[in-house]
N, C-alpha and C. Protein backbone atom coordinates (compact mmCIF):
# COMPACT_ATOMS: atom_id res chain seq x y z
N UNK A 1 148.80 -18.75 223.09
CA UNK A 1 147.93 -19.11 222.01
C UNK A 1 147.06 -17.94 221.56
N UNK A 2 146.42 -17.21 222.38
CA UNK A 2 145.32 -15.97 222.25
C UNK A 2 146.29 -14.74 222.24
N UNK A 3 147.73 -15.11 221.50
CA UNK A 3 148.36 -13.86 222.20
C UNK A 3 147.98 -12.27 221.27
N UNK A 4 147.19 -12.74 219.74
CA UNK A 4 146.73 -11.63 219.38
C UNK A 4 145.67 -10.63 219.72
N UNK A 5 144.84 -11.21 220.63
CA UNK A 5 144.42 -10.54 221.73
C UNK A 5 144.79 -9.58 222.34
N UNK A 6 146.18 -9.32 222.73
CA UNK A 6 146.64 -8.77 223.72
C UNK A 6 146.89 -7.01 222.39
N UNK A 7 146.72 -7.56 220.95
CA UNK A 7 147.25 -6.59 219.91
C UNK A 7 146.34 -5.63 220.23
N UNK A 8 144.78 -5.61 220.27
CA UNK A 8 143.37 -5.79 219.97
C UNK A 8 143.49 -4.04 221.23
N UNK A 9 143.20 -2.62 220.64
CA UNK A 9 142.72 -2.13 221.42
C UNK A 9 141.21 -2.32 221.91
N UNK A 10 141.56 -2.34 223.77
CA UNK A 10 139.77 -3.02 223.85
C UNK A 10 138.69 -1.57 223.53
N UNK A 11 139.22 -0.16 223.78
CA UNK A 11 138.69 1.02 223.77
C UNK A 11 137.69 0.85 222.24
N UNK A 12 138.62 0.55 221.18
CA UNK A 12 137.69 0.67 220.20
C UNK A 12 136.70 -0.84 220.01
N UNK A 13 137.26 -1.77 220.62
CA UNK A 13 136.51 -3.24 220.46
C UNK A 13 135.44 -3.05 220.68
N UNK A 14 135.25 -2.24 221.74
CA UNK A 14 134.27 -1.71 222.88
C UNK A 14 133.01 -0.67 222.17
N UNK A 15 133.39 0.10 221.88
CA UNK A 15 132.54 1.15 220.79
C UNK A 15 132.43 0.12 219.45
N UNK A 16 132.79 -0.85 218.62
CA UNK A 16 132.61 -1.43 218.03
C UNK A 16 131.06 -2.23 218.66
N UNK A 17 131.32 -3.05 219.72
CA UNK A 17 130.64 -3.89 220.14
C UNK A 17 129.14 -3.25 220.24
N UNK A 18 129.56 -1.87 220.73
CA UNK A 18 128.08 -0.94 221.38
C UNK A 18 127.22 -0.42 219.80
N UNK A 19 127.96 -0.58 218.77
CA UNK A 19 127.68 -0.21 217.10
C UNK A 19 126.90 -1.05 217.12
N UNK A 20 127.19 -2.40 216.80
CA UNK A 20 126.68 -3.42 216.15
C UNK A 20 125.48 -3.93 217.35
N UNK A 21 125.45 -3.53 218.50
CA UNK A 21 124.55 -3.72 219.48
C UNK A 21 122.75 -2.77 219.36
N UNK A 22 123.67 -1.31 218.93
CA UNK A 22 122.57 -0.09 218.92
C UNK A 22 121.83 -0.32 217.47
N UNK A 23 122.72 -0.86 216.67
CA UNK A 23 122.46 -1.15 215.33
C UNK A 23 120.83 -2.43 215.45
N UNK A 24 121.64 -3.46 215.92
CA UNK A 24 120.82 -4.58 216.16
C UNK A 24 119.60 -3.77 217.02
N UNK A 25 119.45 -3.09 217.92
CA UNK A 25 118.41 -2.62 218.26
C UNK A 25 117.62 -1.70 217.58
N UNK A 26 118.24 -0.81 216.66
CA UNK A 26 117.88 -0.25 216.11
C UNK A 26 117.26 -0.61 214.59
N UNK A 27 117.16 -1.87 214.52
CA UNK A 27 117.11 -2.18 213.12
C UNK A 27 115.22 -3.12 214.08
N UNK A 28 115.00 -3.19 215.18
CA UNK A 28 114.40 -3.92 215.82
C UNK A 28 113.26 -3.00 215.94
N UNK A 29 113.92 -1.69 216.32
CA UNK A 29 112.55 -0.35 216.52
C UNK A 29 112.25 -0.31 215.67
N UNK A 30 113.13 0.09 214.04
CA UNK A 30 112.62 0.77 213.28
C UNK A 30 111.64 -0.63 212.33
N UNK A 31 111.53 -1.71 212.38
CA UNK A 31 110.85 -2.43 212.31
C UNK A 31 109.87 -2.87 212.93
N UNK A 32 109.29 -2.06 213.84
CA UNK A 32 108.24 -2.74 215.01
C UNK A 32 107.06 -1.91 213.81
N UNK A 33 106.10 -2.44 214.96
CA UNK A 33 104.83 -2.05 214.47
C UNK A 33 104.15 -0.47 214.54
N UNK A 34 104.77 -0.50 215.74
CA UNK A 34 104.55 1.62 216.06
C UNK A 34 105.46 2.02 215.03
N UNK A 35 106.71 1.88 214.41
CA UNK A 35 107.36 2.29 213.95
C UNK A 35 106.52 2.50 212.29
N UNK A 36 105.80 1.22 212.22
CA UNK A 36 105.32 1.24 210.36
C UNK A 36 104.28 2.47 210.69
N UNK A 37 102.92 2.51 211.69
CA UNK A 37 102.26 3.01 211.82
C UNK A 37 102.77 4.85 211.66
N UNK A 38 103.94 4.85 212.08
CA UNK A 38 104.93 6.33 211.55
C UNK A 38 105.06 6.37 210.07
N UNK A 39 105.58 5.50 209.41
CA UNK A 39 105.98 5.21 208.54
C UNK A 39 104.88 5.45 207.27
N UNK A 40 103.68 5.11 207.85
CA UNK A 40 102.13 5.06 206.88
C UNK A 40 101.58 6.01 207.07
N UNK A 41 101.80 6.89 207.94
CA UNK A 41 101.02 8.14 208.51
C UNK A 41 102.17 9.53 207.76
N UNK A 42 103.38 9.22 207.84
CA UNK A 42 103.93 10.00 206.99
C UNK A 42 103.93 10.12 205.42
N UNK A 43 103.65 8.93 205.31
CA UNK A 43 103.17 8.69 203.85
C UNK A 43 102.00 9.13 203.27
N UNK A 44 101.36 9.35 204.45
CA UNK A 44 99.24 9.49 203.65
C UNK A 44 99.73 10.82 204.04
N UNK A 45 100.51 11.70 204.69
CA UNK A 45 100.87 13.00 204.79
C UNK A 45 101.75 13.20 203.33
N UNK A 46 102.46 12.94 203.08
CA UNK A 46 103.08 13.51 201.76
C UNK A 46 102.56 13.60 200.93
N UNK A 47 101.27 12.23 200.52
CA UNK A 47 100.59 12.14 199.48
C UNK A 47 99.92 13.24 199.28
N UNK A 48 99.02 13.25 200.60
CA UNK A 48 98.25 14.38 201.04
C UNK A 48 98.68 15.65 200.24
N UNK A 49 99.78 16.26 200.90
CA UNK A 49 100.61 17.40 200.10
C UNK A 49 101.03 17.33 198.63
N UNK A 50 101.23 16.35 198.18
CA UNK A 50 101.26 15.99 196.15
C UNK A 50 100.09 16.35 195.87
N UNK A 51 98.76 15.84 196.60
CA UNK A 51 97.71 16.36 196.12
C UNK A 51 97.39 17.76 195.80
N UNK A 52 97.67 18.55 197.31
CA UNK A 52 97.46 20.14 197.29
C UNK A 52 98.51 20.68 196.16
N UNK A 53 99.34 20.02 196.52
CA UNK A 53 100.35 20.86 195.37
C UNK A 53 99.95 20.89 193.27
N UNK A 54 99.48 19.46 193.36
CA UNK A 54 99.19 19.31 192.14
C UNK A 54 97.78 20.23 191.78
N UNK A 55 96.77 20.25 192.53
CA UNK A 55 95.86 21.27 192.62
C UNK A 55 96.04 22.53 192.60
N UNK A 56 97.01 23.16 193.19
CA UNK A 56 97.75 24.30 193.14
C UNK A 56 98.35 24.62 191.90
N UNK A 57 98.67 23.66 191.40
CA UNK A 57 99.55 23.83 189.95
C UNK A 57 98.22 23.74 188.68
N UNK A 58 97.61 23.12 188.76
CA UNK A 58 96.38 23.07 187.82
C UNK A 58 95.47 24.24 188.29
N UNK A 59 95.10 24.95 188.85
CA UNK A 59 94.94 26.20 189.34
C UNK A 59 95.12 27.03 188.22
N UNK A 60 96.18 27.31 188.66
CA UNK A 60 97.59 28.26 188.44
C UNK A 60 97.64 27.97 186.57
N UNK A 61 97.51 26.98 186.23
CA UNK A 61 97.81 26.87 185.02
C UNK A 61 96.83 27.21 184.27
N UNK A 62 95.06 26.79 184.81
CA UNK A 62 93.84 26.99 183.94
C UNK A 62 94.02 28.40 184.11
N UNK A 63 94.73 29.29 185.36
CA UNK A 63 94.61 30.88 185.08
C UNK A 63 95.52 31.46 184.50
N UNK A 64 96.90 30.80 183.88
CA UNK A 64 97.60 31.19 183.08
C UNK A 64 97.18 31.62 181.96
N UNK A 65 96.11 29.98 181.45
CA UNK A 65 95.85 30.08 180.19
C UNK A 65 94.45 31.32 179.97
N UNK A 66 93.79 31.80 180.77
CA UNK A 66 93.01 32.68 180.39
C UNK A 66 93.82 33.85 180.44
N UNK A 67 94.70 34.08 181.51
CA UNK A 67 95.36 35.55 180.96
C UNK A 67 95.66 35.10 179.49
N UNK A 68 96.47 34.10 179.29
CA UNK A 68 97.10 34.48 177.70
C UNK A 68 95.31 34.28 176.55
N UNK A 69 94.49 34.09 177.19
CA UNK A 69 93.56 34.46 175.56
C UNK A 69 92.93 35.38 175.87
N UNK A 70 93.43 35.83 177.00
CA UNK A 70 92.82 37.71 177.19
C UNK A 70 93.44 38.39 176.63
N UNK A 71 94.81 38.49 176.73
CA UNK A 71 95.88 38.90 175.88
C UNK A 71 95.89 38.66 174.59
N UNK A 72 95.66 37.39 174.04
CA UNK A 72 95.90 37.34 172.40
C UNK A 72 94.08 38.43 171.87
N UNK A 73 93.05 38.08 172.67
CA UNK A 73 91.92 38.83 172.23
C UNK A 73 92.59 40.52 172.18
N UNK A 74 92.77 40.93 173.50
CA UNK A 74 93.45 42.82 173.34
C UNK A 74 94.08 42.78 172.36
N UNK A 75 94.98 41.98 172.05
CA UNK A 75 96.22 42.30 170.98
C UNK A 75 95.36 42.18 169.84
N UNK A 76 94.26 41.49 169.44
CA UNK A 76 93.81 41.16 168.57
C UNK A 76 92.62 42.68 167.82
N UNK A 77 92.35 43.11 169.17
CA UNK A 77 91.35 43.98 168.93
C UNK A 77 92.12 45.17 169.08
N UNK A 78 93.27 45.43 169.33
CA UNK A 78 94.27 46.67 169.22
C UNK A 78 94.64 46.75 167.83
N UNK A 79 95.49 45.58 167.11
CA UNK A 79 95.24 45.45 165.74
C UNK A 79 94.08 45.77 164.56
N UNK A 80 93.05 45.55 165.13
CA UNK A 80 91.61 45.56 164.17
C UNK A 80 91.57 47.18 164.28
N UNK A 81 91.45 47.84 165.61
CA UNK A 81 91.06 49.09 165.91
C UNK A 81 92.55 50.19 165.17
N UNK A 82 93.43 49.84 165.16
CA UNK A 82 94.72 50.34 163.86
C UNK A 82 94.66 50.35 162.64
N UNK A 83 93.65 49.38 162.23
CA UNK A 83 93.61 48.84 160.73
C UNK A 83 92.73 50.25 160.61
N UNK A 84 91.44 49.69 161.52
CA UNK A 84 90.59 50.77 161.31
C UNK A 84 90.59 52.14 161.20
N UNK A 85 91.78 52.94 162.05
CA UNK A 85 92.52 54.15 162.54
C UNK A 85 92.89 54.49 160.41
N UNK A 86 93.73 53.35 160.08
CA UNK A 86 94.22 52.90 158.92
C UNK A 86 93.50 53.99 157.81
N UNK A 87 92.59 52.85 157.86
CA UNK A 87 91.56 53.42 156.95
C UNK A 87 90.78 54.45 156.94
N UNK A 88 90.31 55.00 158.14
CA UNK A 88 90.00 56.10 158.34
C UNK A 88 90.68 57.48 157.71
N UNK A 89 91.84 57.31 158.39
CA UNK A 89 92.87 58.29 157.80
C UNK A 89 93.52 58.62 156.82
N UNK A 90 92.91 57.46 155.92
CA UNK A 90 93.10 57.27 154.56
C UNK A 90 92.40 57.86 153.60
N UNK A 91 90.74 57.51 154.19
CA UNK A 91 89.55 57.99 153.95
C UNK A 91 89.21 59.66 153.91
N UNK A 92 90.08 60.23 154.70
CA UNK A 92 90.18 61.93 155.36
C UNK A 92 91.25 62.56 154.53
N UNK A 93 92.46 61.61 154.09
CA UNK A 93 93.25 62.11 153.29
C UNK A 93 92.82 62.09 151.63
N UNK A 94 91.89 61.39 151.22
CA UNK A 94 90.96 61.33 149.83
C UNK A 94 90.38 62.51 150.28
N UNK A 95 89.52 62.56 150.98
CA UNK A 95 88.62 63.55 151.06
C UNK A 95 89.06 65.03 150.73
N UNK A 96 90.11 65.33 151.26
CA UNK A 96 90.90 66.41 151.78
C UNK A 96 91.24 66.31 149.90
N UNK A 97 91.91 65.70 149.60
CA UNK A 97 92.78 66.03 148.16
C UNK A 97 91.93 66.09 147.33
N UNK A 98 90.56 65.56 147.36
CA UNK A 98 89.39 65.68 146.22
C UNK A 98 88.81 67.41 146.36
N UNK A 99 89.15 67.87 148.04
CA UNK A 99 88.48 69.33 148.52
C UNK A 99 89.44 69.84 147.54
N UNK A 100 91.06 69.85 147.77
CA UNK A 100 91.43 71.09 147.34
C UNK A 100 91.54 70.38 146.05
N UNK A 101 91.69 69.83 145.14
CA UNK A 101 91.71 69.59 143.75
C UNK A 101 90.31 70.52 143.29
N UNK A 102 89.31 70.42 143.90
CA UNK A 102 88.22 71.31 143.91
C UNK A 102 87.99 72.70 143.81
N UNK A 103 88.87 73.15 145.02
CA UNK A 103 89.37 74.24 144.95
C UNK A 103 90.34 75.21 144.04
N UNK A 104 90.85 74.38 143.73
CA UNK A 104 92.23 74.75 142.37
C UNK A 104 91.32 75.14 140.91
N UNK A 105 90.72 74.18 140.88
CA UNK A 105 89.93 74.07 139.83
C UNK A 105 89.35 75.00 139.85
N UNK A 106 88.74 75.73 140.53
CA UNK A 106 87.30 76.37 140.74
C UNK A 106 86.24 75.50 140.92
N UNK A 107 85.66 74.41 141.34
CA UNK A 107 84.60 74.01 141.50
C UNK A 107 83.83 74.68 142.78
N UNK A 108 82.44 74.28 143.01
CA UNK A 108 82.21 74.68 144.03
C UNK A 108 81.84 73.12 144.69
N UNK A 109 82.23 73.47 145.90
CA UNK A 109 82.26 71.85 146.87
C UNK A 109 80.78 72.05 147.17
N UNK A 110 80.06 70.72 147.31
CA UNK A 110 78.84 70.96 147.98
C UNK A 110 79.35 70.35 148.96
């Protein structure tokens, strides 16, 4: 009657049996109460670390943004001080062509 039994290697029945045994125990630890107390303590630890990290990143970012309006100010005042270069040299080149137009002429320059 049981003769499919006899089909049945017991080697793996056996490691089967010890699965569903370690399992069942294991589903028993990781549910106990020491186990949550792991479970909550690793958690207020990660959070913990989202925090530093997010602090770290807002950091990092309020000092991004002052390099870049230090930068747009230099760039800004490198520009102004060119314009100025600009005009200057503009100003020296009148000067200069009013001298010798002066000179050609005969005037006397004061």
């Amino acid at each position: 009657m049981f003769g499919f039994l006899d089909k049945i290697d017991r080697k793996h029945m056996g490691i089967f049996a010890a699965g569903v045994l370690f399992g069942t125990a294991g589903i028993k630890i990781l549910s106990g109460r020491d186990a949550k107390k792991v479970y909550t303590h690793g958690t207020a630890a990660a959070l913990r670390a989202k925090d530093f990290c997010m602090k770290t990143a807002a950091a990092v970012q309020e000092n991004a943004e002052d390099i870049y309006a230090e930068a747009v100010q230099i760039n800004e005042e490198r520009v102004r001080q060119e314009a100025e270069q600009v005009i200057s040299d503009e100003e020296d080149w009148e000067e200069e062509t009013v001298s010798e137009r002066k000179d050609i002429s005969g005037e006397d320059s004061i």
